[in-house]
Protein backbone atom coordinates (compact mmCIF):
# COMPACT_ATOMS: atom_id res chain seq x y z
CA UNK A 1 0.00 0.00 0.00
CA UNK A 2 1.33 3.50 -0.80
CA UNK A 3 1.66 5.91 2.36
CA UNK A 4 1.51 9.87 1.76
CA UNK A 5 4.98 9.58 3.16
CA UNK A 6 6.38 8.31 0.58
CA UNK A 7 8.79 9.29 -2.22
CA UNK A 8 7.38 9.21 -5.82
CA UNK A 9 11.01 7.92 -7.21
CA UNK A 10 11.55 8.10 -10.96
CA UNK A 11 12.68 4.55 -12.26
CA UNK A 12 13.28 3.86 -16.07
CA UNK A 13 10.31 2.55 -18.01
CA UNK A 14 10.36 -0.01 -20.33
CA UNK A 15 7.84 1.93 -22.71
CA UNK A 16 9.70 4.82 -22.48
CA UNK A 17 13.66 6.07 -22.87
CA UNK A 18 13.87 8.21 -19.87
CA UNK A 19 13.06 8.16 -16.37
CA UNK A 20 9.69 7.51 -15.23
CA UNK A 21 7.54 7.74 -11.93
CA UNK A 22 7.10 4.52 -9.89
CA UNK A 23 3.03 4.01 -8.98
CA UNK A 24 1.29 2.13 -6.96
CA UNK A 25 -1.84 2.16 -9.63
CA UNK A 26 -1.46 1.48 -13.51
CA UNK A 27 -0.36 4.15 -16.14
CA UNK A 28 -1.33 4.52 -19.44
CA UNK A 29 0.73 5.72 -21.80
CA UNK A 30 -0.11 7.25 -24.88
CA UNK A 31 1.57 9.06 -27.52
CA UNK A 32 0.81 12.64 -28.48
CA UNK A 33 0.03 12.51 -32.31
CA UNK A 34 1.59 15.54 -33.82
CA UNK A 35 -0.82 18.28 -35.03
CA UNK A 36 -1.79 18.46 -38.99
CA UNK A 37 0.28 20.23 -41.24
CA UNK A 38 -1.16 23.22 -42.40
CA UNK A 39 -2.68 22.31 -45.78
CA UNK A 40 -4.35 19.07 -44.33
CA UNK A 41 -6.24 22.17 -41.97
CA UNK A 42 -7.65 23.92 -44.81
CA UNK A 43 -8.33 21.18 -47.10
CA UNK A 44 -12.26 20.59 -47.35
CA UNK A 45 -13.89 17.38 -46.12
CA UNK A 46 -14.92 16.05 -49.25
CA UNK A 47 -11.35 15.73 -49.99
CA UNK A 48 -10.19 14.33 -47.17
CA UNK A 49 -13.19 11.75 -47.59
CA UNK A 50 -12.04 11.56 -51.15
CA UNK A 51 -8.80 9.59 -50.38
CA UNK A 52 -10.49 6.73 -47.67
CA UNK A 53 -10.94 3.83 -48.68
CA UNK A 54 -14.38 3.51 -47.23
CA UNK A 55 -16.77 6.92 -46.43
CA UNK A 56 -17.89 6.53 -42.99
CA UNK A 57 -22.27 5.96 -43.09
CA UNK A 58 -23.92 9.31 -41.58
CA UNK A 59 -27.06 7.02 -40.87
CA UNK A 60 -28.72 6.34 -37.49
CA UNK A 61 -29.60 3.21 -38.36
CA UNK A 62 -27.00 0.52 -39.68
CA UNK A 63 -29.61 -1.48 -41.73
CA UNK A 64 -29.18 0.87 -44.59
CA UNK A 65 -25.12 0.96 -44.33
CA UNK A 66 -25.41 -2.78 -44.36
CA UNK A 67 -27.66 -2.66 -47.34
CA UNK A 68 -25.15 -1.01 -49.57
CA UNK A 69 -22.31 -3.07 -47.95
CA UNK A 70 -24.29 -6.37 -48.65
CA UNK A 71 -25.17 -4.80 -52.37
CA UNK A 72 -21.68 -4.09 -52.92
CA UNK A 73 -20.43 -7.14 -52.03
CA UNK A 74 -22.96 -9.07 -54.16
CA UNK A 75 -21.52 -7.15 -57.51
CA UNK A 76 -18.08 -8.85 -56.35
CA UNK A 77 -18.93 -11.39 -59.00
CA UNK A 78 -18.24 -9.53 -62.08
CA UNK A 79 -14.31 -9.29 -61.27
CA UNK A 80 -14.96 -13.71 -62.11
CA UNK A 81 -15.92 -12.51 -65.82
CA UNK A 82 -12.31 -13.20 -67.24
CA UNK A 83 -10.90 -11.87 -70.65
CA UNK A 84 -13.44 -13.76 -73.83
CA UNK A 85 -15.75 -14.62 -70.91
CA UNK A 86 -18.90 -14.18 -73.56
CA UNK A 87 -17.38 -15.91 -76.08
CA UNK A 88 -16.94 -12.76 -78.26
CA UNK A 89 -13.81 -11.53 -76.95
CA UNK A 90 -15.02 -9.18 -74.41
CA UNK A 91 -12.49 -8.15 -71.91
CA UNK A 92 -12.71 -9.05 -68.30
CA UNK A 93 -13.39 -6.90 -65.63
CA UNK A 94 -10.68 -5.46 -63.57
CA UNK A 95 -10.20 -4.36 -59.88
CA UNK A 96 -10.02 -1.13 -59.67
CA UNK A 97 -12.30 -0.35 -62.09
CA UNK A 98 -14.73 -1.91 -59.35
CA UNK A 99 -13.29 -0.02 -57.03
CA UNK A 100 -13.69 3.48 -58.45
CA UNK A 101 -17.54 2.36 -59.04
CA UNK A 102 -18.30 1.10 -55.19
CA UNK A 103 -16.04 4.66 -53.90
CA UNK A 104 -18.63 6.22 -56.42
CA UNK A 105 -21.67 4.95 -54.94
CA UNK A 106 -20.47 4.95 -51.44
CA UNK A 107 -20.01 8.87 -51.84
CA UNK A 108 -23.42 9.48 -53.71
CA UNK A 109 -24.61 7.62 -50.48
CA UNK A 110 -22.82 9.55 -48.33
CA UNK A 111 -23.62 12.83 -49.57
CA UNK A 112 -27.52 11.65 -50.50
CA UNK A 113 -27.43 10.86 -46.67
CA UNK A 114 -25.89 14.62 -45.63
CA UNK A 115 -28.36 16.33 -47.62
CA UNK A 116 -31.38 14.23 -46.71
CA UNK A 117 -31.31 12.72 -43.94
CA UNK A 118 -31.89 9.25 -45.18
CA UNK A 119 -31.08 6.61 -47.22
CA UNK A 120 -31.11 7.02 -51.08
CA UNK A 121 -32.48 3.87 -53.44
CA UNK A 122 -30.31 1.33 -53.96
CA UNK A 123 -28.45 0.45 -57.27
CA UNK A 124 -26.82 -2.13 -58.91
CA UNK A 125 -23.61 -2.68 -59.98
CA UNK A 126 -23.61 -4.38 -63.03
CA UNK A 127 -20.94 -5.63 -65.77
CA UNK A 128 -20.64 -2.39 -68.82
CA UNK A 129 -19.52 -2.45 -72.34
CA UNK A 130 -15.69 -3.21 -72.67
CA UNK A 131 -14.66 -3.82 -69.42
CA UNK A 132 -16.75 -0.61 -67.91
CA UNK A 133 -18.89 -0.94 -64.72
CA UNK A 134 -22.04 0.64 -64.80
CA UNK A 135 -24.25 1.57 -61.33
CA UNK A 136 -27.94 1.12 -61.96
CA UNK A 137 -30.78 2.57 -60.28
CA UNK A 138 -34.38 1.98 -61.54
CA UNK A 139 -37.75 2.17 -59.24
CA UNK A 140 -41.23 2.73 -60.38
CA UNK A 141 -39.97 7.15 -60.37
CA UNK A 142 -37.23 6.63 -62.35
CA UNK A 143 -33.79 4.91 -63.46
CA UNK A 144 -30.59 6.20 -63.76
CA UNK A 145 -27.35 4.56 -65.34
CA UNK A 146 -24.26 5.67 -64.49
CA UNK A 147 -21.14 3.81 -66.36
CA UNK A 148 -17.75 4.03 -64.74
CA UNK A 149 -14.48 3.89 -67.96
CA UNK A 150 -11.69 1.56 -67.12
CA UNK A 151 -9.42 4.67 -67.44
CA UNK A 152 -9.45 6.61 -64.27
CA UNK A 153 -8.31 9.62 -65.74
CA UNK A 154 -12.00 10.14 -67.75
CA UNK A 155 -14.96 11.09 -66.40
CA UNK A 156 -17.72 8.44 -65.87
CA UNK A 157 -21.23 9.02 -68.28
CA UNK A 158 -24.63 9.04 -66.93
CA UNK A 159 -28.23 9.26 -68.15
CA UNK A 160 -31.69 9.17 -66.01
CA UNK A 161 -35.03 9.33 -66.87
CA UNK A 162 -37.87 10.08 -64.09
CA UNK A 163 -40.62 8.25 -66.85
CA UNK A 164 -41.70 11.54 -68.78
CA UNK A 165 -41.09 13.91 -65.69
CA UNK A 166 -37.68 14.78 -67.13
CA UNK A 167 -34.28 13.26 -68.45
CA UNK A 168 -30.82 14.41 -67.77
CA UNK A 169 -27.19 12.78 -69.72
CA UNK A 170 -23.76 14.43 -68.84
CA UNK A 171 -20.80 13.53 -67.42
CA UNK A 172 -19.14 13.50 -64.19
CA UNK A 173 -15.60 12.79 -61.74
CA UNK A 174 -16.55 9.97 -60.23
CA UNK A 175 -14.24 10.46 -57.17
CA UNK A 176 -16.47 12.99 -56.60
CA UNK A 177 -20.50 13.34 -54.58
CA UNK A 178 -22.40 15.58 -57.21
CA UNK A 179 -24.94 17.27 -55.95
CA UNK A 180 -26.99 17.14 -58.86
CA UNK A 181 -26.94 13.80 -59.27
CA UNK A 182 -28.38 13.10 -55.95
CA UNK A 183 -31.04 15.79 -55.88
CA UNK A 184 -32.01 14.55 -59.10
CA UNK A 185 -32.43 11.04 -57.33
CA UNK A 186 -34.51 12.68 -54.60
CA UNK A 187 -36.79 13.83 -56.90
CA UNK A 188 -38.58 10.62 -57.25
């Protein structure tokens, strides 16, 4: 037991290289991260969110995150379709490609879910034309196709019809939420 009278005497630590305080109780140690540099400060969130692998969900309720995350998972199956896998020489369907397409929808969620407050319809991801991906939305208000290119350095296509409401086509970054894009799904 420790008395009041005693000395506090500073031993070396083994988590540490200098001399340390010996206590009768358990102390954590923990490392002091060092602040952010000055253009991480001033950098806006969306690009911050832009370079994670995964967008944290802004939902209160997890079914919806685990609705995308069980609907992204299920499209896993197109990075099977090898090189000729149709027969007519179509290429296969690579990784990253896939990637930039579930980053894509996982920001459109994210942002859908910032501007909303819930959780927007949820698309397909489906095989595209020469080794494309292409995220699919279509409910009784509307569909909306957007196809992600196999080079990274173009800008994915879209089209959406809300059934003779209205129709928009353009293109967009798809490292990027677009507003438009998701109001334009809220419109149902």
């Amino acid at each position: 037991m420790f008395s009041r009278h005693e000395r506090l005497v500073p031993t070396p630590s083994p988590q540490e290289d200098g001399p340390s305080l010996s206590l009768p109780w358990h102390v954590h140690y923990q490392p002091i991260q060092p602040w952010p540099t000055v253009k991480r400060m001033f950098e806006t969130p969306w690009v911050h969110l832009r370079d994670r692998q995964k967008v944290t969900m802004l939902t209160d309720s997890d079914s919806e995150a685990r609705q995308l995350e069980a609907a992204i998972a299920k499209s896993r199956w197109i990075l099977d379709l090898k090189n000729n896998f149709d027969g007519r020489g179509s290429p296969g369907y690579r990784a990253i490609v896939w990637e930039v397409a579930v980053r894509f929808l996982r920001l459109q969620w994210s942002e859908y879910l910032r501007q909303f407050g819930e959780a927007m319809p949820l698309p397909e991801i489906q095989p595209g034309p020469s080794g494309t991906i292409d995220v699919f939305w279509e409910t009784p208000g509307f569909e909306l196709l957007v196809n992600i290119p196999t080079d990274s350095a173009k800008y994915a296509e879209f089209s959406g019809d809300n059934r003779g409401k209205g129709k928009i086509e353009g293109t967009l970054d798809p490292a990027q939420p677009n507003r438009g894009l998701v109001s334009w799904l809220a419109s149902r």
